[in-house]
N, C-alpha and C. Protein backbone atom coordinates (compact mmCIF):
# COMPACT_ATOMS: atom_id res chain seq x y z
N UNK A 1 -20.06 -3.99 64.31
CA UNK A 1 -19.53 -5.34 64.34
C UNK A 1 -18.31 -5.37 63.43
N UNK A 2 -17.20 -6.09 63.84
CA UNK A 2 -16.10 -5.81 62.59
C UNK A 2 -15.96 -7.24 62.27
N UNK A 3 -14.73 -8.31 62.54
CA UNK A 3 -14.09 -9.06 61.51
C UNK A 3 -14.90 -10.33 61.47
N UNK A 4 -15.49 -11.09 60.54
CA UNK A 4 -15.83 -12.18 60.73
C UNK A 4 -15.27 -13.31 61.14
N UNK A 5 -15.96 -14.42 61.97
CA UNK A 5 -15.40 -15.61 62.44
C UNK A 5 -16.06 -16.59 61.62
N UNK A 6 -16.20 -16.51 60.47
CA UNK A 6 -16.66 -17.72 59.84
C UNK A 6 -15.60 -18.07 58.96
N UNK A 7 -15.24 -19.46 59.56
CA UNK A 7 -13.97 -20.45 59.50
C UNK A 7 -13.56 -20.53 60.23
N UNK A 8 -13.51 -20.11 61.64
CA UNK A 8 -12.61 -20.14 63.03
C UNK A 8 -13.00 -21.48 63.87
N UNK A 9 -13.62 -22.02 63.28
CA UNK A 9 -14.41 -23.30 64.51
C UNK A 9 -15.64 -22.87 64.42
N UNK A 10 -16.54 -22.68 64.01
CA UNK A 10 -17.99 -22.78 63.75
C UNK A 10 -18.45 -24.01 63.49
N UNK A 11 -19.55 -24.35 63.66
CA UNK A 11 -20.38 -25.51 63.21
C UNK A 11 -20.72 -24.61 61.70
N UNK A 12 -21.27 -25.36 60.65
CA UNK A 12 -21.95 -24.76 59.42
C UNK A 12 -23.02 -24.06 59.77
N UNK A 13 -23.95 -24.53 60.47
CA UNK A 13 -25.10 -23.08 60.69
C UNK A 13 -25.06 -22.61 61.30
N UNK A 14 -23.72 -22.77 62.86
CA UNK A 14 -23.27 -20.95 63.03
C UNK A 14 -22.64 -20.28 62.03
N UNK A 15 -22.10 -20.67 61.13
CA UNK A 15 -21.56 -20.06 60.21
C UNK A 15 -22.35 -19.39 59.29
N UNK A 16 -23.73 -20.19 58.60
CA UNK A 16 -24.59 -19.37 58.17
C UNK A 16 -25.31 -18.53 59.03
N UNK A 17 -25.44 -18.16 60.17
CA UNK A 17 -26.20 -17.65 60.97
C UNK A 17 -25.04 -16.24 61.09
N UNK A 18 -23.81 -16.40 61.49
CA UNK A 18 -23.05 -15.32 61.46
C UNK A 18 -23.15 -14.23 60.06
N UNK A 19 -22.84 -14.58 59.31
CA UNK A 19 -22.48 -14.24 58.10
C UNK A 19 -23.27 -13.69 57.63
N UNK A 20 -24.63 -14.57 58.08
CA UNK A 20 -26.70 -13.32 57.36
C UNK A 20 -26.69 -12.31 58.62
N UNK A 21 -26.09 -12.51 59.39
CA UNK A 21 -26.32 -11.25 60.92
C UNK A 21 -25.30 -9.63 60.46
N UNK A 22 -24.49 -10.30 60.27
CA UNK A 22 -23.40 -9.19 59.57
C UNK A 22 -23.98 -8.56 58.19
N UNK A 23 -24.35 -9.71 57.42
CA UNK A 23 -24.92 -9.18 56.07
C UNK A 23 -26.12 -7.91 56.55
N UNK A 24 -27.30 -8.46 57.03
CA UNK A 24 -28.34 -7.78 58.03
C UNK A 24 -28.14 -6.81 58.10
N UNK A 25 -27.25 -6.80 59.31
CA UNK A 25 -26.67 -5.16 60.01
C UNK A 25 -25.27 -4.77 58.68
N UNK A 26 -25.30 -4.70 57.62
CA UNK A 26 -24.61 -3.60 56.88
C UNK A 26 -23.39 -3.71 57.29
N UNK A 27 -23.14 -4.59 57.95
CA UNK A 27 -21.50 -4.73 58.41
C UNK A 27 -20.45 -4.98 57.60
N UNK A 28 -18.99 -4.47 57.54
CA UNK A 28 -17.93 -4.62 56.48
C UNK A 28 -17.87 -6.10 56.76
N UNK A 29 -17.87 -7.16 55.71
CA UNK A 29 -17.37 -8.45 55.33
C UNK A 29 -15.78 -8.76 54.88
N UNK A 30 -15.47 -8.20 56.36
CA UNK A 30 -14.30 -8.80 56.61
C UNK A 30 -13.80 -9.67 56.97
N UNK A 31 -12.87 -10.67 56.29
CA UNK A 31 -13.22 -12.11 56.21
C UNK A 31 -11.69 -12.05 57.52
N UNK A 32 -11.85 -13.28 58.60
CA UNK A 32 -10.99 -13.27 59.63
C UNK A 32 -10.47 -14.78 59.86
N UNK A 33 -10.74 -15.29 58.14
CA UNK A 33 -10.05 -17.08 58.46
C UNK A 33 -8.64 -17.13 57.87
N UNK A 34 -8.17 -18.45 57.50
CA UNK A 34 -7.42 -18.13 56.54
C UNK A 34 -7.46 -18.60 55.64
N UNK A 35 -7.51 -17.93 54.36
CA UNK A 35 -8.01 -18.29 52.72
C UNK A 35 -7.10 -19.44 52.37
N UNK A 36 -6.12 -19.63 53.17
CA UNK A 36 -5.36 -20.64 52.31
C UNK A 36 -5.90 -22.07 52.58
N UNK A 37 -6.86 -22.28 53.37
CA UNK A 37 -7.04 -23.46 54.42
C UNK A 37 -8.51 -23.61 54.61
N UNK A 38 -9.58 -22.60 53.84
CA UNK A 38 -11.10 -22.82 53.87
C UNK A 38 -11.28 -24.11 53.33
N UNK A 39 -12.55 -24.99 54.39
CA UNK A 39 -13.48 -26.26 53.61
C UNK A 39 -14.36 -25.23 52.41
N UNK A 40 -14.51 -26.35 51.83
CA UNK A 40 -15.70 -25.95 50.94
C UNK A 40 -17.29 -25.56 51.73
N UNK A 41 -17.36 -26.11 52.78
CA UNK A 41 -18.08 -25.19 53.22
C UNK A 41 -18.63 -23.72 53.59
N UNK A 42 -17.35 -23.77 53.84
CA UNK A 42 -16.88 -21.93 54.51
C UNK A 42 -17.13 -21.27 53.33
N UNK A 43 -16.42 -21.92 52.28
CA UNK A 43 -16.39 -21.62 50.98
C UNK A 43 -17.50 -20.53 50.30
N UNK A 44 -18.38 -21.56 50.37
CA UNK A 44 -20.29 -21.58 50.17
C UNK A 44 -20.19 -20.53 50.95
N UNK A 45 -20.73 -20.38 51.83
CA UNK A 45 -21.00 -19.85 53.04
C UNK A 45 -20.76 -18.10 52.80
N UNK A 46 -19.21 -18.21 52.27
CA UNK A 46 -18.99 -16.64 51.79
C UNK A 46 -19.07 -16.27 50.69
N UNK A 47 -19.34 -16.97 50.27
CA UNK A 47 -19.79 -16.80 48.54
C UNK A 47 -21.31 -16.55 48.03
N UNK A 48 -22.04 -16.72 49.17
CA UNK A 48 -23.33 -16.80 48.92
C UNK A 48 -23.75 -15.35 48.17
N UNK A 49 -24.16 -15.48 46.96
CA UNK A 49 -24.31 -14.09 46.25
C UNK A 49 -25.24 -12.89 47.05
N UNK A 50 -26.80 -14.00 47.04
CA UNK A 50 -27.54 -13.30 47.66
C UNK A 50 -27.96 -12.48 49.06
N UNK A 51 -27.22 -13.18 49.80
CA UNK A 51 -26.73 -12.87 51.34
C UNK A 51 -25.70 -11.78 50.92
N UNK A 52 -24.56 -11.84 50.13
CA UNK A 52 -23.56 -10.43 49.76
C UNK A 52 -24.74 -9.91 50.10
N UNK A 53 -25.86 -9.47 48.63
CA UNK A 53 -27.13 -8.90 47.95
C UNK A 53 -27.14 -7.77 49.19
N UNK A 54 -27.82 -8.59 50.44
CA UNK A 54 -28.00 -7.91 50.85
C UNK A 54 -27.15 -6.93 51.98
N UNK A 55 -25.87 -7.44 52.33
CA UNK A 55 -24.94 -6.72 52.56
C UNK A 55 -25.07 -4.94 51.81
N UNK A 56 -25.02 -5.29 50.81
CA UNK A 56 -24.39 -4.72 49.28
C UNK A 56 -25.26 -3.54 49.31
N UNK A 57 -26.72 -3.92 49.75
CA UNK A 57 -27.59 -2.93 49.27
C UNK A 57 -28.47 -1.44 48.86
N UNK A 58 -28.00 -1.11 48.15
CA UNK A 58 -27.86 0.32 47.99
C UNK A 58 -28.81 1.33 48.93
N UNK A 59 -29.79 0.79 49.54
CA UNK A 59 -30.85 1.32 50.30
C UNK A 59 -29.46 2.04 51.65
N UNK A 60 -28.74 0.71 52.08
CA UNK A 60 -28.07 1.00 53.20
C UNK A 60 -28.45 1.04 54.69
N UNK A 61 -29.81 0.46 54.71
CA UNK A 61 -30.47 0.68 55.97
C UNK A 61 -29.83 -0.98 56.75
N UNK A 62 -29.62 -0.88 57.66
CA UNK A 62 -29.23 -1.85 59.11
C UNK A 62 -30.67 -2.47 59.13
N UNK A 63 -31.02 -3.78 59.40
CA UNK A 63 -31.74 -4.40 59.88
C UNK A 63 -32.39 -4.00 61.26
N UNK A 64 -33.26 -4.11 62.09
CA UNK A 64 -33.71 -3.69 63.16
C UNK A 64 -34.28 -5.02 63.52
N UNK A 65 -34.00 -5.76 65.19
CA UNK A 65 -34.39 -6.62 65.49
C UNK A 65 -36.04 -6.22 65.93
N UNK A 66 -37.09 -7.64 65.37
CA UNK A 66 -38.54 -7.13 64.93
C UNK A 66 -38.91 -7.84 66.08
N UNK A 67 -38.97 -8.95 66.80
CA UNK A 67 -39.05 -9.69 67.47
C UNK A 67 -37.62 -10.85 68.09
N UNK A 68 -38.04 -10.68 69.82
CA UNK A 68 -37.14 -11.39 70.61
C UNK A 68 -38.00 -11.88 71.78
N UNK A 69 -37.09 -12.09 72.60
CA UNK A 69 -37.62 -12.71 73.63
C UNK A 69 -37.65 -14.14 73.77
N UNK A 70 -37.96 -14.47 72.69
CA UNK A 70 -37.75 -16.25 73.13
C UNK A 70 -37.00 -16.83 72.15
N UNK A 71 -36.78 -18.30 71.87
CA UNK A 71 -36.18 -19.13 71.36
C UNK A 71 -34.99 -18.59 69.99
N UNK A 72 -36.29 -17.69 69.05
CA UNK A 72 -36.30 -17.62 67.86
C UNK A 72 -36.84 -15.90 68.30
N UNK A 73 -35.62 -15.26 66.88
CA UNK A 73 -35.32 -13.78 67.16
C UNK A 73 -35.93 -13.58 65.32
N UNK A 74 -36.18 -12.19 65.37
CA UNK A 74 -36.80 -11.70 63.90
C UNK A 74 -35.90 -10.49 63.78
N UNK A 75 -35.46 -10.82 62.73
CA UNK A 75 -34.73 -9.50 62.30
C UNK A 75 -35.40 -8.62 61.18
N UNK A 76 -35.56 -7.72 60.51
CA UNK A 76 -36.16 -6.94 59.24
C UNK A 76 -35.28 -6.24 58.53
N UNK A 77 -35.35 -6.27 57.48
CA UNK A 77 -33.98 -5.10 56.73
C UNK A 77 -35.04 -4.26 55.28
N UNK A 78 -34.95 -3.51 55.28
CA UNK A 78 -36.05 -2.90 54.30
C UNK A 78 -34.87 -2.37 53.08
N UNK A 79 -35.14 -3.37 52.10
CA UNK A 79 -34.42 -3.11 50.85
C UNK A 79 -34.75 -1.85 49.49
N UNK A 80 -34.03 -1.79 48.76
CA UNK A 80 -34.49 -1.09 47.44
C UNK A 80 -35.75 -1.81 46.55
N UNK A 81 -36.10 -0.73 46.20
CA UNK A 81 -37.37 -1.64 45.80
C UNK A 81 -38.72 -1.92 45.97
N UNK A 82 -38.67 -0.81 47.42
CA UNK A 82 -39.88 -1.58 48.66
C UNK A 82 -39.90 -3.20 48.98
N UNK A 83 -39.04 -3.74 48.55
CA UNK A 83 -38.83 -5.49 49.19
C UNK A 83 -37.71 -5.51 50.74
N UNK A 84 -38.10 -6.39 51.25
CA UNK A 84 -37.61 -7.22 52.68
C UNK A 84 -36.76 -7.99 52.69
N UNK A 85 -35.72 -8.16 53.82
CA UNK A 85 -35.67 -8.98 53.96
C UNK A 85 -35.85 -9.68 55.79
N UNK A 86 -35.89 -10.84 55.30
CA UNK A 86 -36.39 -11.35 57.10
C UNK A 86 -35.55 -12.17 57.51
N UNK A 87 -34.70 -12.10 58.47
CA UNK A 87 -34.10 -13.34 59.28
C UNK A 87 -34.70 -13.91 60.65
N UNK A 88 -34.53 -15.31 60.68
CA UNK A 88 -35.66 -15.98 61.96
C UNK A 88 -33.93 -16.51 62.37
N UNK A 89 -33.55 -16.81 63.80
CA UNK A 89 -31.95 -16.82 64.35
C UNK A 89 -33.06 -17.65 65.63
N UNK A 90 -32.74 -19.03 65.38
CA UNK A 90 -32.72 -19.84 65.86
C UNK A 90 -31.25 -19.89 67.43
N UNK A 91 -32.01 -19.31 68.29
CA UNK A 91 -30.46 -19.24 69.62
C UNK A 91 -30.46 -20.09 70.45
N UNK A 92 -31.27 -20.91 70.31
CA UNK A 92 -31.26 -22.01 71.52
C UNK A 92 -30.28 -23.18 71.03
N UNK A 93 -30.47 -24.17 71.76
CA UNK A 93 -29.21 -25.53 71.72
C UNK A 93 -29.96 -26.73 71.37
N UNK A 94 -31.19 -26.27 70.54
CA UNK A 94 -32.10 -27.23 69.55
C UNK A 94 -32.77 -26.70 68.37
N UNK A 95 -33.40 -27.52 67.42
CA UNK A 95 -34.06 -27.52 66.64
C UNK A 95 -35.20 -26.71 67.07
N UNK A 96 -35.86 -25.32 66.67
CA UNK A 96 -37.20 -25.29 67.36
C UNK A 96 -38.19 -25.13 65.70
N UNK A 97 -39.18 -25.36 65.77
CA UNK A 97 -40.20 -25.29 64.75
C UNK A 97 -41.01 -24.14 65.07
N UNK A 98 -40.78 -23.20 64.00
CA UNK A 98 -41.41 -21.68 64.64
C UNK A 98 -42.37 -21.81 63.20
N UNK A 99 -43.00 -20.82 63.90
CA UNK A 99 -44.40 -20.43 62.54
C UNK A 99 -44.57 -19.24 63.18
N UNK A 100 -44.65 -18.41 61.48
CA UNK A 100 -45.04 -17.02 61.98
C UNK A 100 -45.83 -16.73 60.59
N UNK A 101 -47.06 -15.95 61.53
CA UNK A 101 -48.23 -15.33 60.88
C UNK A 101 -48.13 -14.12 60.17
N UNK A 102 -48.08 -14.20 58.85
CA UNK A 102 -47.71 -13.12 57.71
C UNK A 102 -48.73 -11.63 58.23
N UNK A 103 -49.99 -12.37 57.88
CA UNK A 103 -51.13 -11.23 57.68
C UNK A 103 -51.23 -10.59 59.45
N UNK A 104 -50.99 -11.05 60.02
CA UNK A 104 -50.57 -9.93 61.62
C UNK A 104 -49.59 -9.43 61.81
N UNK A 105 -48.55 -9.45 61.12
CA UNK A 105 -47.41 -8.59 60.93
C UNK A 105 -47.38 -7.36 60.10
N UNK A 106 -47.12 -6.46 60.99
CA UNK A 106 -46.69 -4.97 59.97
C UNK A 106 -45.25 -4.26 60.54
N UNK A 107 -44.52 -4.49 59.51
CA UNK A 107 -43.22 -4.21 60.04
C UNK A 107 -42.89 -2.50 59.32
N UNK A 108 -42.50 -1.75 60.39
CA UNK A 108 -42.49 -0.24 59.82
C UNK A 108 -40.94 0.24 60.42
N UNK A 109 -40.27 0.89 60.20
CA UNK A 109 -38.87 1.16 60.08
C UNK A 109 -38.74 3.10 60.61
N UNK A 110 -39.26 2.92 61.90
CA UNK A 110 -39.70 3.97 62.05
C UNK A 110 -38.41 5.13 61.73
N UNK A 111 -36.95 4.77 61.61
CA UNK A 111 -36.25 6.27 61.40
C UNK A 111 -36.92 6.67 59.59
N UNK A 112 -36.76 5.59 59.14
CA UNK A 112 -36.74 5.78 57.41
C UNK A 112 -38.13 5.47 57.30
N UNK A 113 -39.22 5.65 57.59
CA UNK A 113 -40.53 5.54 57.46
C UNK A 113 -41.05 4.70 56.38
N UNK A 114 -40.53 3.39 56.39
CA UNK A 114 -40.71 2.49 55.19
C UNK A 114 -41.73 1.34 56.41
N UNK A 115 -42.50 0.99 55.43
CA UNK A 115 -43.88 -0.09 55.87
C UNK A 115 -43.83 -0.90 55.34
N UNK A 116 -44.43 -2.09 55.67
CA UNK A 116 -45.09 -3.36 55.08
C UNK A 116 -46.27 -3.88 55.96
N UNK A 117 -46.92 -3.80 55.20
CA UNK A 117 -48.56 -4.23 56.01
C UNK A 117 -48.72 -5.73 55.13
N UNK A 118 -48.55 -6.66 55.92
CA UNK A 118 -49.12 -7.92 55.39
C UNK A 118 -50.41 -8.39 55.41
N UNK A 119 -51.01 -7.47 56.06
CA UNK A 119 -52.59 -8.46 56.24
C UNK A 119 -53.14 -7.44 54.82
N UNK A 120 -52.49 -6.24 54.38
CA UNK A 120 -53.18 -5.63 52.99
C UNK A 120 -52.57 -6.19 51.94
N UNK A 121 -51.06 -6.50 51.60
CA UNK A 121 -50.22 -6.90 50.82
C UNK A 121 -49.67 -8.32 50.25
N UNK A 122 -49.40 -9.15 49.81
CA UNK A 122 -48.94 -10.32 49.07
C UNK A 122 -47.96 -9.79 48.97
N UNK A 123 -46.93 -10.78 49.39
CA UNK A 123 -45.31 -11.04 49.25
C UNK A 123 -44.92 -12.19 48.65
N UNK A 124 -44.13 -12.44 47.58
CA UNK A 124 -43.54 -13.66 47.29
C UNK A 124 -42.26 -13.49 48.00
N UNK A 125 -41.82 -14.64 48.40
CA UNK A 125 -40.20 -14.70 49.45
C UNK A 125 -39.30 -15.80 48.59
N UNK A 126 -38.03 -16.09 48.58
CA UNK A 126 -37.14 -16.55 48.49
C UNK A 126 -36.40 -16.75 49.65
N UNK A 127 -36.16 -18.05 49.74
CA UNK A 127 -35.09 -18.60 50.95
C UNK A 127 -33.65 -18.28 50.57
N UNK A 128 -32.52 -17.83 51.32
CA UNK A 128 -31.82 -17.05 50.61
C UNK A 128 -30.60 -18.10 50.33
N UNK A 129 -31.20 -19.25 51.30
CA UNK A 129 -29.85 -20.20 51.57
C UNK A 129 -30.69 -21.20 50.99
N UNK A 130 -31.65 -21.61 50.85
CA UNK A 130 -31.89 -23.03 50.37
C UNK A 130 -32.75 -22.91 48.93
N UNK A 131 -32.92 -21.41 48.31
CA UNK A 131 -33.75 -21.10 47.40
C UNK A 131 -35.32 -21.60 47.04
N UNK A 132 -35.45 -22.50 48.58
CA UNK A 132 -37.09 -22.57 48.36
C UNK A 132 -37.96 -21.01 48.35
N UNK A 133 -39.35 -21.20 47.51
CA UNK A 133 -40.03 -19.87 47.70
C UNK A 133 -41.45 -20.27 48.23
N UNK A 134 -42.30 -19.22 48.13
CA UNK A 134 -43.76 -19.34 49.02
C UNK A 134 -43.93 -18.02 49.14
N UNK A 135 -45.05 -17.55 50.04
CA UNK A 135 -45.78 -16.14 49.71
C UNK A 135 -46.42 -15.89 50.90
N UNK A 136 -46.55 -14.74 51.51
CA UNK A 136 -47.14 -14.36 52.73
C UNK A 136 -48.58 -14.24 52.97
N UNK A 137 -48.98 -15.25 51.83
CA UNK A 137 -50.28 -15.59 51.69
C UNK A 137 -51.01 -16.35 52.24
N UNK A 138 -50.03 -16.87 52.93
CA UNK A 138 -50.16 -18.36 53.95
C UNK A 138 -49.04 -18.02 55.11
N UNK A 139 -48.93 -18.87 56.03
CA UNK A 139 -48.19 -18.48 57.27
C UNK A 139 -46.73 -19.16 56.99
N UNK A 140 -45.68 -19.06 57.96
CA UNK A 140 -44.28 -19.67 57.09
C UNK A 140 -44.79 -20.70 58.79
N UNK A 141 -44.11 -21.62 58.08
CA UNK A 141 -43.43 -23.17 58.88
C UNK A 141 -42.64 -23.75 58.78
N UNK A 142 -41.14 -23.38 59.55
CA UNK A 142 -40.13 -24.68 58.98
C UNK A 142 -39.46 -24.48 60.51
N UNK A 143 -38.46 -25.58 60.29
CA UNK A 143 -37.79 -26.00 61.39
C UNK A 143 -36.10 -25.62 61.58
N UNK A 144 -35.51 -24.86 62.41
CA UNK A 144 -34.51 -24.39 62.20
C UNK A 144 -33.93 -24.86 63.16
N UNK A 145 -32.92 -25.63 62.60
CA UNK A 145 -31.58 -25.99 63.70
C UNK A 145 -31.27 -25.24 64.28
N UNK A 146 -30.85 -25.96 65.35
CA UNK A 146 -29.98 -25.46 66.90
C UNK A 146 -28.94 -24.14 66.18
N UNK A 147 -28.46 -23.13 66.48
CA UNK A 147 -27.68 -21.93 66.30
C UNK A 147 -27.96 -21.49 64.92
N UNK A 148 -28.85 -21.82 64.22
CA UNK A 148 -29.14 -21.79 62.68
C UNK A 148 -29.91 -20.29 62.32
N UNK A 149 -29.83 -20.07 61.05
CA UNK A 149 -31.25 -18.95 60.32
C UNK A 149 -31.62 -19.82 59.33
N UNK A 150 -32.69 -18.69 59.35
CA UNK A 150 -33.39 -18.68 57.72
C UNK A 150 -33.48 -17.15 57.58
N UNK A 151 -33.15 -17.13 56.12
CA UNK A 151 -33.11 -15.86 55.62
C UNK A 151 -33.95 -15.70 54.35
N UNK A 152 -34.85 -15.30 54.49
CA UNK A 152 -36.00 -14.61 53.18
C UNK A 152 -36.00 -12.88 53.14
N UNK A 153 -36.39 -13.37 51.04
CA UNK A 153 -36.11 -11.82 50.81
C UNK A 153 -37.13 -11.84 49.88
N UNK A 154 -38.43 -10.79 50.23
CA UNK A 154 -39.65 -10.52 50.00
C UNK A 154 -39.51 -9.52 49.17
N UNK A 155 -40.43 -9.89 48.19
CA UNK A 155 -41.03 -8.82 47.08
C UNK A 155 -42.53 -8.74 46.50
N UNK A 156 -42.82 -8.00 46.62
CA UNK A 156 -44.16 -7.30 46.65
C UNK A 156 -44.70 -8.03 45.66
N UNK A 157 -45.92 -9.06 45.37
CA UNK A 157 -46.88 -9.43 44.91
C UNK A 157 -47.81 -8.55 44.37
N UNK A 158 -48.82 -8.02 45.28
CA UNK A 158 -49.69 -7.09 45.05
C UNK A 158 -50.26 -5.88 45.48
């Protein structure tokens, strides 16, 4: 993937949705607006430390899409650390309310042989954009705008 379009005419949560997809897949953050003329939105948006984070991350592994097929897509990125991160990419032309079940998920990274077994493990997560947290101790529930993500970045509990 090369130059980014966040500032080109995006709505704000295509814009956050672009920007965690590129971060995700390890892609150069090459910015394709023009700096002289960003809202403060855009602003945010590329500035977000933790989304860099995971750009940045020394592991270097690409995200692998975990789930598709319908509404709402799962992405996985297996960080330093043995921690996660997860993107949910809301693609439809509404709001959908997804819930996904921690403890039936085992996400494994089959080139780099890295695991996460949730139904053995506790995860605490961080929202990467809204800094709410919670734990894979319970199931996730939230509601993601039309072209939108959510981006959580999991670290091992127990």
């Amino acid at each position: 993937m090369d130059m980014l379009e966040v500032g080109n005419g995006l709505t704000n949560a295509e814009e956050r949705a672009h920007f965690s997809l590129w971060a995700m897949m390890d892609s150069p953050l090459i910015l394709g607006n023009d700096l002289r003329n960003m809202n403060d939105s855009t602003r945010l948006t590329l500035t977000n430390k933790d989304i860099i984070a995971l750009n940045q991350d020394t592991l270097g592994i690409q995200a692998i899409r975990y789930m598709g097929g319908t509404k709402v897509e799962v992405y996985i990125k297996p960080l330093v650390n043995a921690e996660w991160a997860v993107l949910f990419l809301n693609r439809s032309e509404a709001p959908v309310t997804y819930e996904f079940h921690w403890k039936m998920q085992y996400f494994e990274d089959d080139v780099n042989k890295l695991k996460a077994d949730f139904g053995k493990a506790d995860y605490g997560w961080r929202n990467l954009w809204t800094g709410m947290t919670g734990t894979t101790a319970k199931g996730f529930r939230q509601t993601i705008p039309a072209h939108d993500v959510v981006v959580l970045r999991l670290k091992r509990l127990s």
